[in-house]
C-alpha atoms as a PDB file:
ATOM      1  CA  UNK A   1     -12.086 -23.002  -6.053  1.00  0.00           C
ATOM      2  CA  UNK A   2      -8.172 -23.092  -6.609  1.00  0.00           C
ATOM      3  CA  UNK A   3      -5.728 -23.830  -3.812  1.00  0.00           C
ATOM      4  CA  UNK A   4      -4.759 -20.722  -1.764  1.00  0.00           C
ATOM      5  CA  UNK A   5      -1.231 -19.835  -1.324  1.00  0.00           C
ATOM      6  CA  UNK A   6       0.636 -18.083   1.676  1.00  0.00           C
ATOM      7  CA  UNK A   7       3.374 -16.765  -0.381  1.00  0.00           C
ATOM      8  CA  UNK A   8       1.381 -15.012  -3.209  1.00  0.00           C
ATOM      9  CA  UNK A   9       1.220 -11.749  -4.062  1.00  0.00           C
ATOM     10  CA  UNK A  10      -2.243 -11.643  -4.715  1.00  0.00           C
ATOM     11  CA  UNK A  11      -4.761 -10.734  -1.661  1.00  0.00           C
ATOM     12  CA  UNK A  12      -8.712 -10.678  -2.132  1.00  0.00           C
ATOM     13  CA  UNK A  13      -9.698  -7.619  -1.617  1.00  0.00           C
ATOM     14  CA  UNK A  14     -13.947  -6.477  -1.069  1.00  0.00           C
ATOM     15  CA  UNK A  15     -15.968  -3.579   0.230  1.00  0.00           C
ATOM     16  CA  UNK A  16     -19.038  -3.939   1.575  1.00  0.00           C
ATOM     17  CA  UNK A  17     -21.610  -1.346   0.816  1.00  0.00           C
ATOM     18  CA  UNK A  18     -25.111  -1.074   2.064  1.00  0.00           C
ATOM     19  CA  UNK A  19     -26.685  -2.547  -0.836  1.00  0.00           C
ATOM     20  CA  UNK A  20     -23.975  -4.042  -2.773  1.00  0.00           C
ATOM     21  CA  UNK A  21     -20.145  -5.727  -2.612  1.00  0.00           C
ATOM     22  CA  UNK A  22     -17.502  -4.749  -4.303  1.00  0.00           C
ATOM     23  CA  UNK A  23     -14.485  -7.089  -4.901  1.00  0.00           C
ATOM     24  CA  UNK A  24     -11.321  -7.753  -6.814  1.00  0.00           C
ATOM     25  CA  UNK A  25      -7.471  -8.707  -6.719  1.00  0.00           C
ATOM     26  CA  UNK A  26      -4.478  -6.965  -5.284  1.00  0.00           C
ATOM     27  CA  UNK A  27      -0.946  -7.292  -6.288  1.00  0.00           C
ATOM     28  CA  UNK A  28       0.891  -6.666  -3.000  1.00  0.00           C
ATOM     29  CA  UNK A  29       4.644  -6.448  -5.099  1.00  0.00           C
ATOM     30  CA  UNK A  30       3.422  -3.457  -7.304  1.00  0.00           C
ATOM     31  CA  UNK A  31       0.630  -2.124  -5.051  1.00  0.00           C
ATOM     32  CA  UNK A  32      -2.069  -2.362  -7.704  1.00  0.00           C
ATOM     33  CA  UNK A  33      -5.533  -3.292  -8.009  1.00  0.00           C
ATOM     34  CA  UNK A  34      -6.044  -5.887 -11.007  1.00  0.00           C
ATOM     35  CA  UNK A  35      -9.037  -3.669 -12.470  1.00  0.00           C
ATOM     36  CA  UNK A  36     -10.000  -6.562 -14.866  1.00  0.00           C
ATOM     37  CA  UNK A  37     -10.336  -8.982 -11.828  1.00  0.00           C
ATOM     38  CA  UNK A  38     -13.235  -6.427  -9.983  1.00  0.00           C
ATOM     39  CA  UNK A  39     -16.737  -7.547  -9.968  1.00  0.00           C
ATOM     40  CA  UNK A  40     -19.910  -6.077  -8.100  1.00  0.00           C
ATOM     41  CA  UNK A  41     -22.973  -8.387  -6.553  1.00  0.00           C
ATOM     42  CA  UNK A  42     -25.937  -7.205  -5.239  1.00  0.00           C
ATOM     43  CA  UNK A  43     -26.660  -8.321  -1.713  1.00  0.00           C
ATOM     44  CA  UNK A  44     -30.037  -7.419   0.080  1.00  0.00           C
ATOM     45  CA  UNK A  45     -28.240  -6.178   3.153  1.00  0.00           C
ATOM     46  CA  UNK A  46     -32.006  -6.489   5.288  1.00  0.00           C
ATOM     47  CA  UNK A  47     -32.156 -10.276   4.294  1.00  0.00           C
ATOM     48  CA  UNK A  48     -31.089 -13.148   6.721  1.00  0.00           C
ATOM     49  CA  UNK A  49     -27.242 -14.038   7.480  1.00  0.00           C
ATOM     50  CA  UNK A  50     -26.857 -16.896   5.202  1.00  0.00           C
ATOM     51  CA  UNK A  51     -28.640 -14.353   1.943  1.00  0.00           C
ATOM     52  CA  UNK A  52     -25.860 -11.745   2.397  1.00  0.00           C
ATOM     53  CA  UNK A  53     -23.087 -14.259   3.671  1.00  0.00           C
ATOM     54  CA  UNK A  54     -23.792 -16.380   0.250  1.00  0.00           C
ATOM     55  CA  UNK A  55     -23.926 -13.152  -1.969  1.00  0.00           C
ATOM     56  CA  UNK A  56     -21.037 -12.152  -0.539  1.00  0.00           C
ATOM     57  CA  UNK A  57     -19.186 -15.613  -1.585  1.00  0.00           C
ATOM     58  CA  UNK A  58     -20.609 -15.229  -4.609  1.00  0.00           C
ATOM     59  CA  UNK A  59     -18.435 -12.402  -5.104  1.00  0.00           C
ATOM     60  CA  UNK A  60     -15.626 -14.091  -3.981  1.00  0.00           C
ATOM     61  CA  UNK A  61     -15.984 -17.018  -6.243  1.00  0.00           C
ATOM     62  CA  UNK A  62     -16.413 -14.569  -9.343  1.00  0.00           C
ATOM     63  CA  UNK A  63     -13.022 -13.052  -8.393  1.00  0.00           C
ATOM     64  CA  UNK A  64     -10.989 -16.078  -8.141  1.00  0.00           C
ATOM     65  CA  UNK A  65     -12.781 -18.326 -11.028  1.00  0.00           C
ATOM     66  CA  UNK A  66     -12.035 -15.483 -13.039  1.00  0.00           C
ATOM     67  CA  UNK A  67      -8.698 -15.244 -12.621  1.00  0.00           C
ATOM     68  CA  UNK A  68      -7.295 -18.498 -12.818  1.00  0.00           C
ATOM     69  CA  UNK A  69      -3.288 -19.251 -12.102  1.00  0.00           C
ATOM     70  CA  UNK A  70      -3.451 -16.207  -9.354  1.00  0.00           C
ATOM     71  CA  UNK A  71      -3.781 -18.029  -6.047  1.00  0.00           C
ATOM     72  CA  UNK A  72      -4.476 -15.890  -2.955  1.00  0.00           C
ATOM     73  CA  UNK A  73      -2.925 -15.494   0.480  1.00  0.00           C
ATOM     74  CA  UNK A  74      -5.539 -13.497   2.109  1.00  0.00           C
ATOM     75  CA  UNK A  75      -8.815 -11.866   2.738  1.00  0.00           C
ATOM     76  CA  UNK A  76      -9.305  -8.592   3.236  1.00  0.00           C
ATOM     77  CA  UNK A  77     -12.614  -6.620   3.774  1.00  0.00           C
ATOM     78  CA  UNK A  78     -13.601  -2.555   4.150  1.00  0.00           C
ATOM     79  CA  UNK A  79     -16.733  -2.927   6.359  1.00  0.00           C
ATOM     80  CA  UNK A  80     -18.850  -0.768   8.310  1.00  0.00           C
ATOM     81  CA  UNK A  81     -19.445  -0.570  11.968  1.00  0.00           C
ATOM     82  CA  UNK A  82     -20.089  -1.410  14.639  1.00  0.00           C
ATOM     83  CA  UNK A  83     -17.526  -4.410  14.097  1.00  0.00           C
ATOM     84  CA  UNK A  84     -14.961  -6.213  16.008  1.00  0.00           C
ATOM     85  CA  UNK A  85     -12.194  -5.821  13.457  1.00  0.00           C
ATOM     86  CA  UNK A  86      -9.847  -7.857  14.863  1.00  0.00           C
ATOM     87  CA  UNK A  87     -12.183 -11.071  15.665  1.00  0.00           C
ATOM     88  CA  UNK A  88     -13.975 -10.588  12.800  1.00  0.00           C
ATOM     89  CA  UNK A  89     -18.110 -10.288  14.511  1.00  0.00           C
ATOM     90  CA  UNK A  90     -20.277  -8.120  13.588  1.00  0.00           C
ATOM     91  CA  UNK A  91     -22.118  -5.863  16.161  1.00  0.00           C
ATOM     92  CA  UNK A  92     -24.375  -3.769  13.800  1.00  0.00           C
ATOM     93  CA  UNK A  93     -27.834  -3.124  14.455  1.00  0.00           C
ATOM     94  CA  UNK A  94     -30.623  -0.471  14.368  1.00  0.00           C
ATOM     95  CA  UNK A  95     -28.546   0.737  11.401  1.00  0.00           C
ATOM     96  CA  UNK A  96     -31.188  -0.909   8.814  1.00  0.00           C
ATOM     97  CA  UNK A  97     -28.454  -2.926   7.074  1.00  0.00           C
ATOM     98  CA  UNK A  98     -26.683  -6.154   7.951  1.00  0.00           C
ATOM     99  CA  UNK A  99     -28.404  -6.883  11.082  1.00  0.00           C
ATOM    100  CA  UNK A 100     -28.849 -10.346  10.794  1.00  0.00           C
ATOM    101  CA  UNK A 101     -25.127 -10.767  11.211  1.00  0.00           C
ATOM    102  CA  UNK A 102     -24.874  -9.403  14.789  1.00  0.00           C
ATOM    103  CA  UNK A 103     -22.879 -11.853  17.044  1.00  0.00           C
ATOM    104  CA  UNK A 104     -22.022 -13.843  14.022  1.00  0.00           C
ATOM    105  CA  UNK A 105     -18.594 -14.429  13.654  1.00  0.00           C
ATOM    106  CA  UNK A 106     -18.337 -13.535   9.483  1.00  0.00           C
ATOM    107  CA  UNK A 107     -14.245 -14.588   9.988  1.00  0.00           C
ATOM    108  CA  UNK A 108     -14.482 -17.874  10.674  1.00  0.00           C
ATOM    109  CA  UNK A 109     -17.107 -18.093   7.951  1.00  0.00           C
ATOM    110  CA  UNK A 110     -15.104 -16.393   4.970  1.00  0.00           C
ATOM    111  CA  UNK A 111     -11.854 -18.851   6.194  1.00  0.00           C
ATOM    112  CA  UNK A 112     -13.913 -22.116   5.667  1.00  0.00           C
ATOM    113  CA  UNK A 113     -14.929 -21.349   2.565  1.00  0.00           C
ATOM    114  CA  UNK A 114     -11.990 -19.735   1.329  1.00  0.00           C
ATOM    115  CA  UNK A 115     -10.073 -23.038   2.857  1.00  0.00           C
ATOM    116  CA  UNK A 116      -7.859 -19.747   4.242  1.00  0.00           C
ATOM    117  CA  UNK A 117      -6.642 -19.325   8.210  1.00  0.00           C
ATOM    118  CA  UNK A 118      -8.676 -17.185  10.064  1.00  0.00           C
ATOM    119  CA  UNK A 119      -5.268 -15.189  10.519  1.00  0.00           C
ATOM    120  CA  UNK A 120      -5.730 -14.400   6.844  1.00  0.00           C
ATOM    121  CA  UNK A 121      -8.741 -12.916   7.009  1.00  0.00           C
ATOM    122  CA  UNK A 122      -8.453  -9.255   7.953  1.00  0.00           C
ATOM    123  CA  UNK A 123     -10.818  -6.757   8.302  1.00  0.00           C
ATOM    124  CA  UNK A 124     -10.678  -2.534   8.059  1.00  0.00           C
ATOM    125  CA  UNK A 125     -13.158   0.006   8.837  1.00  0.00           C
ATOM    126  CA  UNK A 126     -14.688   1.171   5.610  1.00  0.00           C
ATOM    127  CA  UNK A 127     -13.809   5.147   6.143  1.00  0.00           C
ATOM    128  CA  UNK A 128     -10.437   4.062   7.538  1.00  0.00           C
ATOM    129  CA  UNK A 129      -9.957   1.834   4.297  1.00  0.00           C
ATOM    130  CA  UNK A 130     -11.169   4.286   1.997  1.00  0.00           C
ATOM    131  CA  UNK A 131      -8.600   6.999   2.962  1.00  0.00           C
ATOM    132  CA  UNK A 132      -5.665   4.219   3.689  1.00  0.00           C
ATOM    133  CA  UNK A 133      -6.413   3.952  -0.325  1.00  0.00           C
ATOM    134  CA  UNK A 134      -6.129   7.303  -0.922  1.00  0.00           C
ATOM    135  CA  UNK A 135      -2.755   7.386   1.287  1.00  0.00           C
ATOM    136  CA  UNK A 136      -1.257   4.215  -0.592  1.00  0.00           C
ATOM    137  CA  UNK A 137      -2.151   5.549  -4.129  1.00  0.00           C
ATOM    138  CA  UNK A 138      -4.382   8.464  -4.570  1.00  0.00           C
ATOM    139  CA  UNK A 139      -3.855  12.392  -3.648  1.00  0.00           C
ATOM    140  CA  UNK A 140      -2.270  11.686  -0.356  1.00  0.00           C
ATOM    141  CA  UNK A 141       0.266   9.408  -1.084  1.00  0.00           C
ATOM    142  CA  UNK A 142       3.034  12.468  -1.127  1.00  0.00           C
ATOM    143  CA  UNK A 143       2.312  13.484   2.269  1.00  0.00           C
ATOM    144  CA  UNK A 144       3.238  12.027   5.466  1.00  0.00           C
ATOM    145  CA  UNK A 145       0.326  14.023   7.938  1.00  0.00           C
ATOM    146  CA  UNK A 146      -2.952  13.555   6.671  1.00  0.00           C
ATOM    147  CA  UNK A 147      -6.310  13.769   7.501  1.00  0.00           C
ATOM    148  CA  UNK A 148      -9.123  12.209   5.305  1.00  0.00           C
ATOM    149  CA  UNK A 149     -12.783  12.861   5.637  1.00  0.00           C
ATOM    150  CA  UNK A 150     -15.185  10.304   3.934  1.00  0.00           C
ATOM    151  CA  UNK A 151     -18.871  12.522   3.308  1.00  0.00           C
ATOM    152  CA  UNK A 152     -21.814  10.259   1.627  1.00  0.00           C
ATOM    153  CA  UNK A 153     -24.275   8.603   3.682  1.00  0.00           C
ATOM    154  CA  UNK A 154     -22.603   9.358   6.755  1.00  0.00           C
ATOM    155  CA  UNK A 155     -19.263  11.159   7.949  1.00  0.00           C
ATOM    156  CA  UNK A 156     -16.211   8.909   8.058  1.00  0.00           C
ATOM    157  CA  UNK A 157     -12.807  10.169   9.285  1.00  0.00           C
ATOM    158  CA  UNK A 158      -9.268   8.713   9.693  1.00  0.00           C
ATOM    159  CA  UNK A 159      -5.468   9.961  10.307  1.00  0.00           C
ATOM    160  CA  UNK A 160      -2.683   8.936   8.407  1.00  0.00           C
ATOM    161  CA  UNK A 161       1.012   9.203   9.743  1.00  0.00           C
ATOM    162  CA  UNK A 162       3.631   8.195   8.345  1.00  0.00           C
ATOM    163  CA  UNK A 163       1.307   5.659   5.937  1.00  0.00           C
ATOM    164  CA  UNK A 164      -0.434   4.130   9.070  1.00  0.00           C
ATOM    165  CA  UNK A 165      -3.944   4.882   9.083  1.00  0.00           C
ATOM    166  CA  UNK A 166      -6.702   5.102  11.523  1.00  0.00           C
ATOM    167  CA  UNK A 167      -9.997   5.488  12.395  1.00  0.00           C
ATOM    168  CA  UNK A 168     -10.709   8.872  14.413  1.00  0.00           C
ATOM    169  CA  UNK A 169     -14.410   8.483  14.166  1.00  0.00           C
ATOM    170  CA  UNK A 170     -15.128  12.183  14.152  1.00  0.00           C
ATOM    171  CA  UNK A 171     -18.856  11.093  12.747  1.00  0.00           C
ATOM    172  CA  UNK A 172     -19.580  10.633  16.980  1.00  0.00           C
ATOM    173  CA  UNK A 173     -18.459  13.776  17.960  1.00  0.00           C
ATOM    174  CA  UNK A 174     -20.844  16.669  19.496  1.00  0.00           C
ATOM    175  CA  UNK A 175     -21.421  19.396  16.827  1.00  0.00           C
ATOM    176  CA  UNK A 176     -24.103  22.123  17.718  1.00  0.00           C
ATOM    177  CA  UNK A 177     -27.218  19.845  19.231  1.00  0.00           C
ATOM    178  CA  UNK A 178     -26.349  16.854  18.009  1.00  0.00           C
ATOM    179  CA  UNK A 179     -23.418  15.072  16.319  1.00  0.00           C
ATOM    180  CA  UNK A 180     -21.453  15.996  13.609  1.00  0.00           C
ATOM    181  CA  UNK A 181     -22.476  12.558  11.630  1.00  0.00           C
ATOM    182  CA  UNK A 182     -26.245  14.849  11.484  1.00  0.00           C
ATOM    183  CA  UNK A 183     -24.270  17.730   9.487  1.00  0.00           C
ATOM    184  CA  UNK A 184     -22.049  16.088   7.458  1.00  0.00           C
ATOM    185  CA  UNK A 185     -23.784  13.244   5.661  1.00  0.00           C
ATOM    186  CA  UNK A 186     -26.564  13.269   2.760  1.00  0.00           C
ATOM    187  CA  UNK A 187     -29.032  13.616   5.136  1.00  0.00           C
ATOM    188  CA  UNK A 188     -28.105  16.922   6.541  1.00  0.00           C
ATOM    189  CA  UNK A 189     -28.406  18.356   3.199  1.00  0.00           C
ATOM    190  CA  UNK A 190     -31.987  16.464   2.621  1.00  0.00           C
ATOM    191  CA  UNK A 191     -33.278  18.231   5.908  1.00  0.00           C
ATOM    192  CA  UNK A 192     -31.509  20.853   4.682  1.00  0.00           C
ATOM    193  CA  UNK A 193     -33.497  21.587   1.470  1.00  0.00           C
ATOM    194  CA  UNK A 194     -36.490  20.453   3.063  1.00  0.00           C
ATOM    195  CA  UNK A 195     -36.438  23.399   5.740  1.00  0.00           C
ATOM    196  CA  UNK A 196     -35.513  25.956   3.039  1.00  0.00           C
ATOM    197  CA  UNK A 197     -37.539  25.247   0.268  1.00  0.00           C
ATOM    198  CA  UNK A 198     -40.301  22.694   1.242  1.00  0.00           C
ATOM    199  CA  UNK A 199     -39.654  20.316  -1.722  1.00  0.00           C
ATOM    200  CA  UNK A 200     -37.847  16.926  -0.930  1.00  0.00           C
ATOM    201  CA  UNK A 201     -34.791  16.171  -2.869  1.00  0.00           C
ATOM    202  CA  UNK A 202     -35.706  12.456  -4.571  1.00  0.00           C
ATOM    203  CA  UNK A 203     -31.702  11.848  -5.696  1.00  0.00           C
ATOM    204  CA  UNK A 204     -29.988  13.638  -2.799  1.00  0.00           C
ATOM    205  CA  UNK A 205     -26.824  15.600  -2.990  1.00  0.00           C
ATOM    206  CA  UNK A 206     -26.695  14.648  -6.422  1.00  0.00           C
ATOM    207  CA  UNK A 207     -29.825  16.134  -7.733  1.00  0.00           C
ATOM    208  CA  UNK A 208     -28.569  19.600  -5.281  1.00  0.00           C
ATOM    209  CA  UNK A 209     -25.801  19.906  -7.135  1.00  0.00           C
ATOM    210  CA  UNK A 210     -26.872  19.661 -11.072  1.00  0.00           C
ATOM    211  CA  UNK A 211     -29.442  22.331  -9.665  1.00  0.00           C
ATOM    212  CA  UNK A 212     -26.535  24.235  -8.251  1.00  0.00           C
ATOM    213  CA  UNK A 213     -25.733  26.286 -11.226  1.00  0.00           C
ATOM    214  CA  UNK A 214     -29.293  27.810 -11.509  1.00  0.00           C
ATOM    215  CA  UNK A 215     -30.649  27.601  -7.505  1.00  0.00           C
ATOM    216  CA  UNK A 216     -29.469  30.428  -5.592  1.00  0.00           C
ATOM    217  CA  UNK A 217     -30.933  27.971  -2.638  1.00  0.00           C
ATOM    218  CA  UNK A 218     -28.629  25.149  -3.368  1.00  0.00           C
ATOM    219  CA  UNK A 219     -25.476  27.393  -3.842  1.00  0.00           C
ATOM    220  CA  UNK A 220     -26.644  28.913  -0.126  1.00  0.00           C
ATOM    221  CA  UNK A 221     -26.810  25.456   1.377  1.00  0.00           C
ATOM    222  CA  UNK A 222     -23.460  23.921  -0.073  1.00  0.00           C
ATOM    223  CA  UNK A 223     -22.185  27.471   1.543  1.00  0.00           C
ATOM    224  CA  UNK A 224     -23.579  26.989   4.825  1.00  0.00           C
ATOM    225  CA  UNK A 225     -22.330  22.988   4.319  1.00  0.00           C
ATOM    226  CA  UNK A 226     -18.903  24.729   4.280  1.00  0.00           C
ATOM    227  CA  UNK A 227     -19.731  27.123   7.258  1.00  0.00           C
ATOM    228  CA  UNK A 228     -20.200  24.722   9.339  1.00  0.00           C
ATOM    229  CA  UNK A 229     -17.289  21.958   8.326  1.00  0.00           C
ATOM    230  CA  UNK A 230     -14.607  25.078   9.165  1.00  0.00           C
ATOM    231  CA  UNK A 231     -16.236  25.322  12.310  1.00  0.00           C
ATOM    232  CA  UNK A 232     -15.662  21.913  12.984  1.00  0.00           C
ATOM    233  CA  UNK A 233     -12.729  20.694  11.354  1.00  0.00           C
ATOM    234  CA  UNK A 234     -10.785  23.624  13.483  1.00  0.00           C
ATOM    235  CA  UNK A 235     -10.053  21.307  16.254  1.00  0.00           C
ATOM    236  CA  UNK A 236      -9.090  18.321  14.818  1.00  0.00           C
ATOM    237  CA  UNK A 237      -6.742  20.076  12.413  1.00  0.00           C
ATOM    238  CA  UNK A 238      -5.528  21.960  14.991  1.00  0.00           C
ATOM    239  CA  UNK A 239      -4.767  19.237  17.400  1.00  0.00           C
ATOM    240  CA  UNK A 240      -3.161  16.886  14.562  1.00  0.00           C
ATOM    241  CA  UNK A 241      -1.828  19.134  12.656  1.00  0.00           C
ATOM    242  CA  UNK A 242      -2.072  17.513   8.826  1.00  0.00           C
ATOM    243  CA  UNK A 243       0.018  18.378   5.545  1.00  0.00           C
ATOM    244  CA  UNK A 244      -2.866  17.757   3.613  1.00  0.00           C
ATOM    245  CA  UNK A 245      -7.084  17.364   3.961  1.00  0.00           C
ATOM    246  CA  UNK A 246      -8.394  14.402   1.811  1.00  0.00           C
ATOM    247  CA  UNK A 247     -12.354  14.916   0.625  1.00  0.00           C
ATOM    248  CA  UNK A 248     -13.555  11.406   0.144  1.00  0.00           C
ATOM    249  CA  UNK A 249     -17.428   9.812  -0.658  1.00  0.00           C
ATOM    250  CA  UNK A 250     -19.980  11.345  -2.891  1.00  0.00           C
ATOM    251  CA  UNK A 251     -20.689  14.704  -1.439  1.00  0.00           C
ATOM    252  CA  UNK A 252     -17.282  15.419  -2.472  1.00  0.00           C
ATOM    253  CA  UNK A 253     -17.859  15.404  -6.513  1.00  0.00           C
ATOM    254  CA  UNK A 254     -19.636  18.090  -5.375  1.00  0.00           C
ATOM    255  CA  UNK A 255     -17.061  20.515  -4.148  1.00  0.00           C
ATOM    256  CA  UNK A 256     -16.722  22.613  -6.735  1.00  0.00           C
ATOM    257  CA  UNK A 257     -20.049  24.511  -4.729  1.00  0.00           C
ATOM    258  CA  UNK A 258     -18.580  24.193  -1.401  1.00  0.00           C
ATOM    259  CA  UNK A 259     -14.461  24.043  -1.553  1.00  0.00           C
ATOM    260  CA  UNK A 260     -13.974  27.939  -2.336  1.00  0.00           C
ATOM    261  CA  UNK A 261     -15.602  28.484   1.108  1.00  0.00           C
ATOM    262  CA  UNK A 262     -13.265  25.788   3.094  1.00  0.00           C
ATOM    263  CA  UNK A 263     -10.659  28.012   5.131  1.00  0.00           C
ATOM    264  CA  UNK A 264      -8.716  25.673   7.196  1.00  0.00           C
ATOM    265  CA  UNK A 265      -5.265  26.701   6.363  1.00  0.00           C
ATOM    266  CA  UNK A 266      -4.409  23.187   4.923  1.00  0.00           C
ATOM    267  CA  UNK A 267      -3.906  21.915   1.264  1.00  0.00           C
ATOM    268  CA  UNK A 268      -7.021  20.225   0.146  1.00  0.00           C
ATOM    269  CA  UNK A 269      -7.780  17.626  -2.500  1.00  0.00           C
ATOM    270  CA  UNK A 270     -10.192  16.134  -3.603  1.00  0.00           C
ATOM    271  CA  UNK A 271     -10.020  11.604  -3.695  1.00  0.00           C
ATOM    272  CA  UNK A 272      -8.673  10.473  -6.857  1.00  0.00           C
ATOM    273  CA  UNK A 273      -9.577   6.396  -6.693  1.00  0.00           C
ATOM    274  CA  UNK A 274     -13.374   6.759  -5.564  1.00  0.00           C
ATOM    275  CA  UNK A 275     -14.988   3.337  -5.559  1.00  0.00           C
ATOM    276  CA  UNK A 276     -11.194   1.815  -5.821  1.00  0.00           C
ATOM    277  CA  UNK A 277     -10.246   2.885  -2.278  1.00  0.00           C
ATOM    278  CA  UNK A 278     -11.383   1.144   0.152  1.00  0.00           C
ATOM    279  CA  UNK A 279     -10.303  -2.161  -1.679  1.00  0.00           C
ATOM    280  CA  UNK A 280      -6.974  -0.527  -1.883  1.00  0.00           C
ATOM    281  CA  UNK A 281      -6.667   0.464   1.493  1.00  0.00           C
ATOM    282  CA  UNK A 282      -8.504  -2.835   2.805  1.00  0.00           C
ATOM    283  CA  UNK A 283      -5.475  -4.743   1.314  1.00  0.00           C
ATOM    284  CA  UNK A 284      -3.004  -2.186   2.560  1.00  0.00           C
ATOM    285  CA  UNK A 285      -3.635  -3.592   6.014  1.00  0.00           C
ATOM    286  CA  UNK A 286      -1.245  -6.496   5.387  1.00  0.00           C
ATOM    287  CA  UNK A 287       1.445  -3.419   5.051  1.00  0.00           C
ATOM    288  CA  UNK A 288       0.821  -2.092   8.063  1.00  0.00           C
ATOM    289  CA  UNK A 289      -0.364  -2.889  11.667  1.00  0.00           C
ATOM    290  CA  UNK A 290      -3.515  -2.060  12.806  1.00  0.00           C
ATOM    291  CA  UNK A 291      -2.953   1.114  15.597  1.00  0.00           C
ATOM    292  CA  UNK A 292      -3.516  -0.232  19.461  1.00  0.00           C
ATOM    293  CA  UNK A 293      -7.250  -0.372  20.693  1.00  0.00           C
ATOM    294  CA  UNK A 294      -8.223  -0.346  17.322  1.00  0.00           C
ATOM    295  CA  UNK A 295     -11.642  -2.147  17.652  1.00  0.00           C
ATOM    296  CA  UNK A 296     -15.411  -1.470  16.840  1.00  0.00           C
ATOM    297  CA  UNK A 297     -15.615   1.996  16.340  1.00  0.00           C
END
């Protein structure tokens, strides 16, 4: 692997997904992600710490044997919680993913092999990261106030002011009986159709929406979806009050069935970079300092 460099422009960027990682190069002078340098690996996120910590290398080596001549000068990671950001350990568990990792300290790991200092190796919450991206270089990045909202397997949330970003973790908040994480993720709409129709969807939100168009029950329950994300977005708007409302993660390619019915008097779009975010907003983090507290939420 090629000597690392302190003074390059070029940061390793990854995301780590629950079945995958993503990862590629970042050009910190012009703010770009080196598309040709991405590469994906599947990692079997239920297997022991050294199977994911070696697929996850794996990716790493692909990046930079790839692209020879561009030396890096950091590490930076979108992951998902719980995770001690700032040390760099892992606390998840019970999550069914990446459990093998808890109390492992993946920093000091990723700086040996990397032959980087663990002060190079930075880590972002993968919501937080996502909508940083979309800050830096996607919709948001005319707009000063804004709140992003990251809906797929579960519901992410951050605040951007002023091009610092942070984690707000909505997700935990209490919403009707529950949390709002239960009503604004893919399984919400899985329960969802269940309790309407009886049928399972086998391809969640996905298959609800190319059905959308002919169901009169999924156009109902991407209404109701909407019905209840005005109810709850109300406070949070109101409190921090945003220029604009980001709609990050998968549920959101489906908005054309839900947006008309979003009345939160606040622009909305709709992400622009997808699967390029969170690396872009993991590698933003050397732009910008992580908010006070910020920790394992």
């Amino acid at each position: 692997m090629q000597i690392n460099n302190i003074q390059s422009r070029y940061v390793l960027t990854a995301d780590i997904g629950g079945s995958h990682i993503t990862a590629g190069l970042y050009d910190q002078n012009s703010s770009t992600l080196l598309k040709q340098s991405i590469c994906r690996v599947e990692v079997y996120s239920k297997g022991s710490a050294d199977e994911i910590l070696t697929a996850w290398k794996t990716a790493f080596e692909q990046v930079v044997e790839n692209n020879p001549g561009l030396p890096i000068s950091g590490l930076t990671i979108a992951m998902p919680g719980p995770f001690d950001y700032e040390n760099g350990i892992s606390y998840i568990k019970n999550l069914d993913k990446y459990e093998s990792l808890y109390g492992r300290n993946v920093k000091e790991y990723l700086a040996e092999i990397l032959k980087l200092k663990p002060n190079q190796v930075k880590f972002r919450n993968d919501a937080e990261a996502t909508i940083a991206g979309e800050v830096y270089c996607g919709a948001g990045q005319l707009h000063q106030r804004v709140l992003g909202i990251t809906l797929g397997t579960g519901f992410g949330s951050a605040y951007s002011n002023n091009k610092v970003t942070h984690d707000i973790n909505l997700g935990g908040t209490p919403y009707k009986k529950t949390i709002a994480d239960d009503y604004f993720s893919t399984r919400w709409f899985l329960r969802r159709y269940h309790q309407v129709t009886g049928l399972s969807l086998t391809n969640g939100v996905e298959e609800l929406f190319e059905m959308a168009s002919q169901s009169s029950n999924a156009r109902e329950i991407f209404k109701e979806f909407a019905t209840n994300l005005n109810q709850f977005l109300e406070s949070p708007i109101k409190e921090l009050k945003p220029e604009l409302l980001i709609l990050c993660g998968n549920i959101s390619k489906a908005s054309s069935f839900f947006l008309p019915y979003l009345k939160l008097g606040v622009a909305i779009k709709i992400a622009q970079l997808y699967e390029d975010a969170p690396l872009i907003g993991a590698a933003s983090i050397f732009h910008e300092p992580l908010p006070a507290g910020q920790n394992t939420l």
